[in-house]
N, C-alpha and C. Protein backbone atom coordinates (compact mmCIF):
# COMPACT_ATOMS: atom_id res chain seq x y z
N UNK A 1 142.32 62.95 116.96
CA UNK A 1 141.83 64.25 116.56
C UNK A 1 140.30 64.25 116.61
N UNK A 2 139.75 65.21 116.97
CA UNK A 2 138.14 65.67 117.36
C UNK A 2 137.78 65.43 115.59
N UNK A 3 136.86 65.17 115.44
CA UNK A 3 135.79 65.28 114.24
C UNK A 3 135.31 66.74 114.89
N UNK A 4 135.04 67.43 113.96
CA UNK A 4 134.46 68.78 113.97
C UNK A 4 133.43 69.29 112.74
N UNK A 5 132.56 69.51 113.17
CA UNK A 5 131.41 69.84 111.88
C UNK A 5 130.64 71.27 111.82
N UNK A 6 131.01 72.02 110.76
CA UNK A 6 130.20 73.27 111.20
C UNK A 6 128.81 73.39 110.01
N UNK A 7 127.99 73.19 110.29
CA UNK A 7 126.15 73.21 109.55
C UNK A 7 125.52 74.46 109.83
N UNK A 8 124.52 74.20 109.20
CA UNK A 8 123.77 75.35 108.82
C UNK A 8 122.85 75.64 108.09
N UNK A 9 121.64 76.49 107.50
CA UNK A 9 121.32 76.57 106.37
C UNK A 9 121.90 77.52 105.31
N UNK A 10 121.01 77.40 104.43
CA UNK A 10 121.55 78.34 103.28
C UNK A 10 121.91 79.64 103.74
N UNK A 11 122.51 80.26 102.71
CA UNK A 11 122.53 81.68 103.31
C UNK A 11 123.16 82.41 105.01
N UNK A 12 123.69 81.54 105.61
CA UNK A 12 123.51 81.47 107.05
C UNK A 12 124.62 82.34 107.57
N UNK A 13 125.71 81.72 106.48
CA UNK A 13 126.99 82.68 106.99
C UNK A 13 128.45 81.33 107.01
N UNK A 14 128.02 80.72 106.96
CA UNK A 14 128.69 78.95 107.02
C UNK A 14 130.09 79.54 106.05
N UNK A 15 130.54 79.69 105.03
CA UNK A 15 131.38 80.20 104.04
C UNK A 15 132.07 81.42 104.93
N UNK A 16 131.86 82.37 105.79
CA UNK A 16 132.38 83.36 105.88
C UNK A 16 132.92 83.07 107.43
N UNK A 17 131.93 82.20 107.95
CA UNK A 17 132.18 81.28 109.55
C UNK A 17 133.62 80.68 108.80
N UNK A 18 133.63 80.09 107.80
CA UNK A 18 134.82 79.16 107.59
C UNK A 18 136.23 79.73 107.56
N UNK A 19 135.94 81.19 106.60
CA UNK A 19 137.21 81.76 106.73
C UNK A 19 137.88 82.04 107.61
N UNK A 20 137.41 82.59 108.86
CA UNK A 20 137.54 83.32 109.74
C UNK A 20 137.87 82.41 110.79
N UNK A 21 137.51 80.99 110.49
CA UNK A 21 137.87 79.76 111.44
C UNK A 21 139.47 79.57 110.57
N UNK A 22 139.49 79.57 109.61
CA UNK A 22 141.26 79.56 108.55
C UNK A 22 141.61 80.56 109.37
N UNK A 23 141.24 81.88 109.75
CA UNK A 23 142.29 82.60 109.71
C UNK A 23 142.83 82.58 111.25
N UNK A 24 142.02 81.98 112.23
CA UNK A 24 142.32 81.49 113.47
C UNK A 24 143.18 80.17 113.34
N UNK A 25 143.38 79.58 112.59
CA UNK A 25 144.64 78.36 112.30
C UNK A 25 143.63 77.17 111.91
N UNK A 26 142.50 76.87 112.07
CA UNK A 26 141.77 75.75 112.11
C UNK A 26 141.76 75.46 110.15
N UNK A 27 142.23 74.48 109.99
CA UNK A 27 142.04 74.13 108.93
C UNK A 27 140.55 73.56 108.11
N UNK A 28 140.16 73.96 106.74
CA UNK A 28 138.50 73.44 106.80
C UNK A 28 138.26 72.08 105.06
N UNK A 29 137.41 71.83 105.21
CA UNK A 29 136.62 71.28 103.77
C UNK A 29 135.68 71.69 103.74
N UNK A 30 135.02 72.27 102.75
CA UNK A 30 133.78 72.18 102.47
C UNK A 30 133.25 71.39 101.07
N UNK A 31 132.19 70.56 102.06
CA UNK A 31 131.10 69.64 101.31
C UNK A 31 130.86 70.44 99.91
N UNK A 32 130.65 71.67 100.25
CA UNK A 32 130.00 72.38 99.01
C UNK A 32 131.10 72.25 97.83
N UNK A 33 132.19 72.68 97.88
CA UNK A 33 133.40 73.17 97.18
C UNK A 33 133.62 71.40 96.79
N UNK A 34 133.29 70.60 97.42
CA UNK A 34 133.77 69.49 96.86
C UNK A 34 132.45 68.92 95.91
N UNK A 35 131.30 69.44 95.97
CA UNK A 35 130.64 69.14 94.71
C UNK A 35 130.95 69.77 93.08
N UNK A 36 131.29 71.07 93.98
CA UNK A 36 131.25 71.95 92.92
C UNK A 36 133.21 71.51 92.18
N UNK A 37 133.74 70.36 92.69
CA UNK A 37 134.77 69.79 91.99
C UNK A 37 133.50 68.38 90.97
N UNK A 38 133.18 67.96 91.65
CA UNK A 38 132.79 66.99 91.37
C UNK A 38 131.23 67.41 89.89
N UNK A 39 131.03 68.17 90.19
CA UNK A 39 130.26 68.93 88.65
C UNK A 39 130.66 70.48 88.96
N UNK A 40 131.93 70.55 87.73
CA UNK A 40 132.62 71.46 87.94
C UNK A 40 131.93 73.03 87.07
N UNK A 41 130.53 72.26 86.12
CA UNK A 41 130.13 73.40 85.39
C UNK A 41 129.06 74.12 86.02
N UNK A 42 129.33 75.67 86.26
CA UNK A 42 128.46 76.61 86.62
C UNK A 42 127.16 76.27 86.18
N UNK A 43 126.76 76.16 84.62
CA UNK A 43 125.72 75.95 84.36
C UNK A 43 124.60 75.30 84.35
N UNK A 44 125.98 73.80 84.42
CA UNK A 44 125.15 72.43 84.73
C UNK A 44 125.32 72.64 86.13
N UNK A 45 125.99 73.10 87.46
CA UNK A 45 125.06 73.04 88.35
C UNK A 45 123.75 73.57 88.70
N UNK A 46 123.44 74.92 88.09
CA UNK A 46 122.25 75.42 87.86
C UNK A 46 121.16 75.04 87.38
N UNK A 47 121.23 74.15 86.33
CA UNK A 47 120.47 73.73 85.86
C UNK A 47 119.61 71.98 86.78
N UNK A 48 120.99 71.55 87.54
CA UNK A 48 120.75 70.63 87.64
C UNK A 48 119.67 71.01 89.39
N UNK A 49 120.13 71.99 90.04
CA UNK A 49 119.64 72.31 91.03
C UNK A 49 118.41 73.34 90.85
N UNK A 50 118.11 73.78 89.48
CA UNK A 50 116.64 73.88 89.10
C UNK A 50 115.61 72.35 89.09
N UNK A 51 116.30 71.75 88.97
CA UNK A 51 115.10 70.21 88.41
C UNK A 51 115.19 69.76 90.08
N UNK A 52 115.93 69.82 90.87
CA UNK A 52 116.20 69.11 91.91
C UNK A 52 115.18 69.74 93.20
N UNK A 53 115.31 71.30 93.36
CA UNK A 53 114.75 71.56 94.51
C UNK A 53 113.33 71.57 93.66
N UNK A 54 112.73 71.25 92.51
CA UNK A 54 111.26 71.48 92.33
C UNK A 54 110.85 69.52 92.24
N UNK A 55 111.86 68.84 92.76
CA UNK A 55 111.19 67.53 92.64
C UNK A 55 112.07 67.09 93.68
N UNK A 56 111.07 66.48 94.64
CA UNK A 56 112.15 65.68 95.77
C UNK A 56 112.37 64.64 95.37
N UNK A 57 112.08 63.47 94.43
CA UNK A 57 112.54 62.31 94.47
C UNK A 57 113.81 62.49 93.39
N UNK A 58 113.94 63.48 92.79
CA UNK A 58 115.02 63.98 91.63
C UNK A 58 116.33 64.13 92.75
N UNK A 59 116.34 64.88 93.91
CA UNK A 59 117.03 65.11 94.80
C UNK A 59 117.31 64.18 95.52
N UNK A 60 116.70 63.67 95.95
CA UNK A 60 116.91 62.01 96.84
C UNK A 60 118.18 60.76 95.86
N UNK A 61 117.40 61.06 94.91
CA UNK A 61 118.36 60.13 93.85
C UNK A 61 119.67 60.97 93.67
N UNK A 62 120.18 62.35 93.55
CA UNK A 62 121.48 63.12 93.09
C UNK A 62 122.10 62.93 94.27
N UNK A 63 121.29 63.05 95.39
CA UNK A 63 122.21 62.68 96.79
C UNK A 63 122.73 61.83 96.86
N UNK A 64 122.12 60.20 96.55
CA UNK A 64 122.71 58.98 96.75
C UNK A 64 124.05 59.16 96.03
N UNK A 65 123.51 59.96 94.95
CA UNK A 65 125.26 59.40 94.02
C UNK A 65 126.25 60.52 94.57
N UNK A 66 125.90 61.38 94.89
CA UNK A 66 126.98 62.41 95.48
C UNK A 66 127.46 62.30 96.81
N UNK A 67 126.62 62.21 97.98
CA UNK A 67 127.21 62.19 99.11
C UNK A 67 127.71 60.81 99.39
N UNK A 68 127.60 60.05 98.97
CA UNK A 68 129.32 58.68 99.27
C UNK A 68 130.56 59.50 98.47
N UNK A 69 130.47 60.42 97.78
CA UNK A 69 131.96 60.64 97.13
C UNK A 69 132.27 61.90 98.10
N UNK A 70 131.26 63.21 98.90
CA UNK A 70 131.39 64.11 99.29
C UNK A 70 132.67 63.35 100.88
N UNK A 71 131.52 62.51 101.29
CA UNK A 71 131.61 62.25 102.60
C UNK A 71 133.26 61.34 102.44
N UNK A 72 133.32 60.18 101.21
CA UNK A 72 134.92 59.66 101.32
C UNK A 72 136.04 60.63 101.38
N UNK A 73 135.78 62.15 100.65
CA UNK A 73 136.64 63.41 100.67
C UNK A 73 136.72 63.50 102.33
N UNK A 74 136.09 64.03 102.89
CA UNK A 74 135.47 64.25 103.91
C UNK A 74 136.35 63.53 104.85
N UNK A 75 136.29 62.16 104.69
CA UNK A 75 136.83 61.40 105.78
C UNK A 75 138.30 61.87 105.52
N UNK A 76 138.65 61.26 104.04
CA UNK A 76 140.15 61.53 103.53
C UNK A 76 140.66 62.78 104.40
N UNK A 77 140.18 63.75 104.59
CA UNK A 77 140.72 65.37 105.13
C UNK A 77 141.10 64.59 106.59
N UNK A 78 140.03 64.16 107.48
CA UNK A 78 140.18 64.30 108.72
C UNK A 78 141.53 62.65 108.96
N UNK A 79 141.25 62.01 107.91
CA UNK A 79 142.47 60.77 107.61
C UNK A 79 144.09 61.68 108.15
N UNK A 80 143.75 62.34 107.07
CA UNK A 80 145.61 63.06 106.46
C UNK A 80 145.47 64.37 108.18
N UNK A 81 145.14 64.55 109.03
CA UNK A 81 145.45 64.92 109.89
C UNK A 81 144.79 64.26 111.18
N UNK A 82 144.99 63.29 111.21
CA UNK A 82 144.84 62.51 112.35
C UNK A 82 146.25 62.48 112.96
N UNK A 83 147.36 63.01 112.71
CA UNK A 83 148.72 62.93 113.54
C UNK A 83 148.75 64.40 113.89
N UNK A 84 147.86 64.88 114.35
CA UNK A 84 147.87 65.84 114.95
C UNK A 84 148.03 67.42 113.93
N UNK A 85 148.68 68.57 114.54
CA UNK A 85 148.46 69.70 113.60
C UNK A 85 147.46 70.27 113.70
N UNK A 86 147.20 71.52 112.96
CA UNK A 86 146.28 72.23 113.04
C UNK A 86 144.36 71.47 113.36
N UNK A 87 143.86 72.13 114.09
CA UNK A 87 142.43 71.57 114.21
C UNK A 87 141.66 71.37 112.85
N UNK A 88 140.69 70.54 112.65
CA UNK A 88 139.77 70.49 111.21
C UNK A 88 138.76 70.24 111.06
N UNK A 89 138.13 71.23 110.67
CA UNK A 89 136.43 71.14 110.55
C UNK A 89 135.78 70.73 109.30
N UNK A 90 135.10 70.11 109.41
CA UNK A 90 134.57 70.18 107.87
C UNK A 90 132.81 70.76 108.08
N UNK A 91 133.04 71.42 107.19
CA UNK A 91 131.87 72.35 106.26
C UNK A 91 131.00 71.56 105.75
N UNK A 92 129.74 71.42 106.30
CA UNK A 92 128.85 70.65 106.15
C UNK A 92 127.29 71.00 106.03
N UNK A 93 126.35 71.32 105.36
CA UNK A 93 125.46 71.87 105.09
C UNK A 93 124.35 70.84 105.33
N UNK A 94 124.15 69.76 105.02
CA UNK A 94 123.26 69.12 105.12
C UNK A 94 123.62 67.92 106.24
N UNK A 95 124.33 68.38 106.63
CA UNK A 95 124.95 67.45 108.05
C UNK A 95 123.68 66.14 108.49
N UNK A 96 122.93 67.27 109.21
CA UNK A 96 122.00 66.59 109.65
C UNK A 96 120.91 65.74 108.74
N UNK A 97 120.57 66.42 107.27
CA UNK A 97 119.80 65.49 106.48
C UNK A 97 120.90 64.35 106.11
N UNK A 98 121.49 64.25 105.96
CA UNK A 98 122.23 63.29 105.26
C UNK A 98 122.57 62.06 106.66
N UNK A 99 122.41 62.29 107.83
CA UNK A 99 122.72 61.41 108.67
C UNK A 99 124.01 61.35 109.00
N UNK A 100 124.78 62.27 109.06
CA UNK A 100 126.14 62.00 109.40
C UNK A 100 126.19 62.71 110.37
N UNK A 101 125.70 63.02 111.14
CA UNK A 101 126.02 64.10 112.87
C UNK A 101 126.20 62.98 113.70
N UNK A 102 125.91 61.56 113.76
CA UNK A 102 126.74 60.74 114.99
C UNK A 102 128.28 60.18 114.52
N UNK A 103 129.02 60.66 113.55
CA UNK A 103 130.45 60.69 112.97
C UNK A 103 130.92 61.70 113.70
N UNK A 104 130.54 63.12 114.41
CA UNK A 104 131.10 63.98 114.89
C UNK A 104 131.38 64.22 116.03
N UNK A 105 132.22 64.32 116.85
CA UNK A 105 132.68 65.09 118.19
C UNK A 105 132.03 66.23 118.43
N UNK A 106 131.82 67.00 117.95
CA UNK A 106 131.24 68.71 117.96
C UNK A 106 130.52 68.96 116.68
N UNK A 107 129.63 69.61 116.69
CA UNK A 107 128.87 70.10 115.73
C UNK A 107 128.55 71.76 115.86
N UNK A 108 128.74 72.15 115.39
CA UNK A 108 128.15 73.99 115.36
C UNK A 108 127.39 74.24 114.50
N UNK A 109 126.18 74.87 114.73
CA UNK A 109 125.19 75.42 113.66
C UNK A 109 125.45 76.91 113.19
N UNK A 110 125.50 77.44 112.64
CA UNK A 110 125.27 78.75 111.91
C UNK A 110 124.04 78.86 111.86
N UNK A 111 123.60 79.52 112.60
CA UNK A 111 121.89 80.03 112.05
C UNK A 111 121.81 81.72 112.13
N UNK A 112 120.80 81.38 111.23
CA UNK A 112 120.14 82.75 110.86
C UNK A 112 118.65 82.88 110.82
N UNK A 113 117.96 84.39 111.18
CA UNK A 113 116.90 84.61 111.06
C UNK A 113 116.52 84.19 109.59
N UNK A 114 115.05 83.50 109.26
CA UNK A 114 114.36 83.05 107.65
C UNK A 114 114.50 84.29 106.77
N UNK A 115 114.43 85.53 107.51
CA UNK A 115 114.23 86.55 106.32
C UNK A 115 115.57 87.08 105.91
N UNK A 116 116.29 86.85 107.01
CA UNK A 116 117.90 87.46 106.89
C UNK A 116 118.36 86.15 105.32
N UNK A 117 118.31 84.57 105.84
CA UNK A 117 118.87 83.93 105.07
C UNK A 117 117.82 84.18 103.11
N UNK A 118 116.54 84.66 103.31
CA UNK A 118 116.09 85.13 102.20
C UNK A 118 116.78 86.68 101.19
N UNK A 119 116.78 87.24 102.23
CA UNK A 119 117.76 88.23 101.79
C UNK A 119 118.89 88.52 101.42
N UNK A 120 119.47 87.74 101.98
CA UNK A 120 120.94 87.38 101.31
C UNK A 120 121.31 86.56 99.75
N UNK A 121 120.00 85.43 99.93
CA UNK A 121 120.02 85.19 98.60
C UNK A 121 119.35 85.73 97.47
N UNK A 122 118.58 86.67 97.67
CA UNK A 122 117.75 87.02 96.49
C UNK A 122 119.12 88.34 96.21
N UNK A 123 119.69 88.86 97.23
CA UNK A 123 120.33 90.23 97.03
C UNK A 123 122.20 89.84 96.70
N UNK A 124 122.55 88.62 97.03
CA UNK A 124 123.57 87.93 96.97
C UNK A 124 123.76 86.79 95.76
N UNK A 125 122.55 85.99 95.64
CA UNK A 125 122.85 84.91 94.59
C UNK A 125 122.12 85.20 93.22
N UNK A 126 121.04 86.22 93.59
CA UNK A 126 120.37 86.37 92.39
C UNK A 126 118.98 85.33 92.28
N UNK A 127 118.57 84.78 93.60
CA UNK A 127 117.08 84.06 93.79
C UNK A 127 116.13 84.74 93.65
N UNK A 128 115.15 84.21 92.80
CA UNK A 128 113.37 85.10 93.42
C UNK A 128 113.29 84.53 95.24
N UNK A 129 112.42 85.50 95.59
CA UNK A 129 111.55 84.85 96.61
C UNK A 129 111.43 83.37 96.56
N UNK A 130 110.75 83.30 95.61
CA UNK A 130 110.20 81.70 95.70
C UNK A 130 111.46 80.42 95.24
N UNK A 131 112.07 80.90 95.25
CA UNK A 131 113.46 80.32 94.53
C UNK A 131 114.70 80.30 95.86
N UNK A 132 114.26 80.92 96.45
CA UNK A 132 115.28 81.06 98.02
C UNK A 132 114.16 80.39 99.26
N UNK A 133 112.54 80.65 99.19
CA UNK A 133 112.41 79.57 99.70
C UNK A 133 111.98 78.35 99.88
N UNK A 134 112.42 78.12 98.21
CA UNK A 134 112.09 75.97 98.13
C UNK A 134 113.77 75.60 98.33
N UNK A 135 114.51 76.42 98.73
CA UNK A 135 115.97 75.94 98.65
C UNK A 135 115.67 75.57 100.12
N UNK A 136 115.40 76.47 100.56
CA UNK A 136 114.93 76.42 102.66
C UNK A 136 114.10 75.36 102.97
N UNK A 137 113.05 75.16 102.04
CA UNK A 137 112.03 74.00 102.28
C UNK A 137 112.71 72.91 102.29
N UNK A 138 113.94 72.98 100.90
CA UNK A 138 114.34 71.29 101.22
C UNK A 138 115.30 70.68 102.48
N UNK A 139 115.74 72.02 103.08
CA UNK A 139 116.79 71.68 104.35
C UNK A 139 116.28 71.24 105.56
N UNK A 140 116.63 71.01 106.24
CA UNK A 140 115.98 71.04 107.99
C UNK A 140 116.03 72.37 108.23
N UNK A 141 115.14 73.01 108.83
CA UNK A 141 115.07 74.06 109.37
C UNK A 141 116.18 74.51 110.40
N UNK A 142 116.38 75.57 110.41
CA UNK A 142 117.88 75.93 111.13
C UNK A 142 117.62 75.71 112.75
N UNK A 143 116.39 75.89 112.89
CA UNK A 143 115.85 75.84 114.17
C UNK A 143 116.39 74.57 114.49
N UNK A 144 116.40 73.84 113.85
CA UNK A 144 116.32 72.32 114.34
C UNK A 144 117.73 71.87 114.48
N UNK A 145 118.50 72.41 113.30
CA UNK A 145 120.12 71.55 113.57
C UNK A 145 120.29 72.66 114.47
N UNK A 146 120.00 73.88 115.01
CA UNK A 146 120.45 74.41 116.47
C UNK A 146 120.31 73.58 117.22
N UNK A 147 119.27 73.33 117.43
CA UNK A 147 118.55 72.69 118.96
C UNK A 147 119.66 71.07 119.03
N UNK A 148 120.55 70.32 117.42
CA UNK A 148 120.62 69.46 117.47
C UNK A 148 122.72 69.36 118.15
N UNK A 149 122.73 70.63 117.90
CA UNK A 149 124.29 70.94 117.88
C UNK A 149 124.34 70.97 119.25
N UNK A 150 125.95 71.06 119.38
CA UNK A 150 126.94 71.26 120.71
C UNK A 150 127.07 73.24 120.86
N UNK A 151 126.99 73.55 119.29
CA UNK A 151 126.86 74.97 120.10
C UNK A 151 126.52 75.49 118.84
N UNK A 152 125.94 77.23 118.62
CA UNK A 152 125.22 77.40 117.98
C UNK A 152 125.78 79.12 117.63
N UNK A 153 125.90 79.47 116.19
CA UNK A 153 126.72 81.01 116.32
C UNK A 153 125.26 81.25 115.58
N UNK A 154 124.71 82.70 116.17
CA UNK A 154 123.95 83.58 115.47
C UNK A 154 124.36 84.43 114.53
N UNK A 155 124.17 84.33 113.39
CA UNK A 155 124.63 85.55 112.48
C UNK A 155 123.43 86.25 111.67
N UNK A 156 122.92 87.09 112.82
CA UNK A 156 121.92 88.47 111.94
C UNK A 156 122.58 89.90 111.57
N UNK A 157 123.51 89.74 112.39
CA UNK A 157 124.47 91.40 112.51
C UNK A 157 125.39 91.41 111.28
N UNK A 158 126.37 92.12 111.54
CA UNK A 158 127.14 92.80 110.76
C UNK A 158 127.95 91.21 110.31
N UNK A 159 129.53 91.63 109.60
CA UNK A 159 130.39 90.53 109.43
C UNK A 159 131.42 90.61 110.59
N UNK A 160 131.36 91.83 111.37
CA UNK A 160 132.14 91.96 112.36
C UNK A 160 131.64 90.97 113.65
N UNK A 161 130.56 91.08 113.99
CA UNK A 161 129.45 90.41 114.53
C UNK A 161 130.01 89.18 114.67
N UNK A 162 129.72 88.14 113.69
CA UNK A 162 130.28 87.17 113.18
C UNK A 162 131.53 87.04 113.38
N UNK A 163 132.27 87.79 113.31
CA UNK A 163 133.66 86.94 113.34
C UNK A 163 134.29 87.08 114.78
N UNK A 164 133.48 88.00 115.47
CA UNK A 164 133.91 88.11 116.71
C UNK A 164 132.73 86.69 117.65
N UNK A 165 131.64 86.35 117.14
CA UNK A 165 130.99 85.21 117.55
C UNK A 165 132.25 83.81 117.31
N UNK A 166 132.79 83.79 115.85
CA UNK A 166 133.43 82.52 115.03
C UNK A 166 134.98 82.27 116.54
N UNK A 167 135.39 84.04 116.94
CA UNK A 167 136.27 83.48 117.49
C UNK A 167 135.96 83.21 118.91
N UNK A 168 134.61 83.20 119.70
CA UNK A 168 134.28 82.66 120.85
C UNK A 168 134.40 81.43 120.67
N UNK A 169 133.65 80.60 119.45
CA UNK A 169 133.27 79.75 119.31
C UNK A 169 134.56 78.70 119.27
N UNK A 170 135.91 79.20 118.74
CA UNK A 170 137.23 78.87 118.76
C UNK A 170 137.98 79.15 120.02
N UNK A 171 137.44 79.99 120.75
CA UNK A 171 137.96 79.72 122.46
C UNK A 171 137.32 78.68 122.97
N UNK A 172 135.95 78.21 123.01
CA UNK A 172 135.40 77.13 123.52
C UNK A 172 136.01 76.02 123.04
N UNK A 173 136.11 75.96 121.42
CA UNK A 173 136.90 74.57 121.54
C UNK A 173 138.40 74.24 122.30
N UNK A 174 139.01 75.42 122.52
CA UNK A 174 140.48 75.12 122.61
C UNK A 174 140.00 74.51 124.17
N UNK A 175 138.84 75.14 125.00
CA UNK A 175 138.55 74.98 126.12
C UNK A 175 137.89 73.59 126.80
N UNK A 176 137.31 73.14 125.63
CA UNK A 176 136.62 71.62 125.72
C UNK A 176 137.14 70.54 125.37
């Protein structure tokens, strides 16, 4: 079975790319959903991702302890369907910071224009300005895991937009 990885930055569309990859048969994980098992409180994640994006060495250290448990999930998924069955991607946000893009067969970026992915969070999550972009500062720039992927969905348009991009992007694989 292909390793499959879909990245991105914040705000990008990655969550709504995913559904729409479910509802084409492709089965998914997301990295995210498995933290948010792993500190299951709303508050304490908030709190903890206030101290984190205003100090990088605070972040460097929460990573070490989180991404060996994200990434053993991670493997576990693509484990339990290695005998074939539906395709499986896993949902991966920091793909590229974390060093795991030579584990993958395919990689897809989700990118978005900086002001589109600002807008979504100040009007979607409830960020200031400045609060949507030290979340951006701490990622790789989207520019970059584009340029680093096998293929790349734009999402500035509508959700229709998007899901009619998500299912090109699911003809190419059936095609490659």
């Amino acid at each position: 079975m292909r390793r499959i990885a879909l990245t991105g930055g914040i705000a990008c569309g990655k969550s709504l790319a995913a559904r729409f990859l479910r509802e084409l048969g492709f089965e998914t994980v997301d990295a995210d959903d498995i933290v948010h098992e792993l500190i299951p409180d709303p508050a304490e994640r908030r709190r903890i991702a206030a101290e984190v994006f205003s100090d990088p060495e605070k972040r460097r250290a929460l990573e070490a302890e989180i991404h060996p448990k994200v990434k053993a999930r991670i493997n576990a998924f693509f484990a339990e369907g290695a005998d074939g069955g539906s395709p499986r991607i896993a949902i991966v946000p920091l793909l590229f910071e974390a060093h795991w893009d030579a584990e993958y067969d395919i990689i897809c970026t989700i990118a978005s224009e900086p002001e589109a992915q600002i807008s979504r969070m100040t009007a979607n999550r409830g960020y200031t300005r400045e609060e949507a972009e030290m979340r951006m500062a701490a990622q790789m720039p989207v520019a970059e895991k584009s340029a680093r992927s096998h293929y790349t969905i734009h999402n500035n348009g509508t959700e229709r937009d998007l899901r009619d991009a998500v299912g090109r992007f699911a003809d190419w694989l059936k095609n490659t």
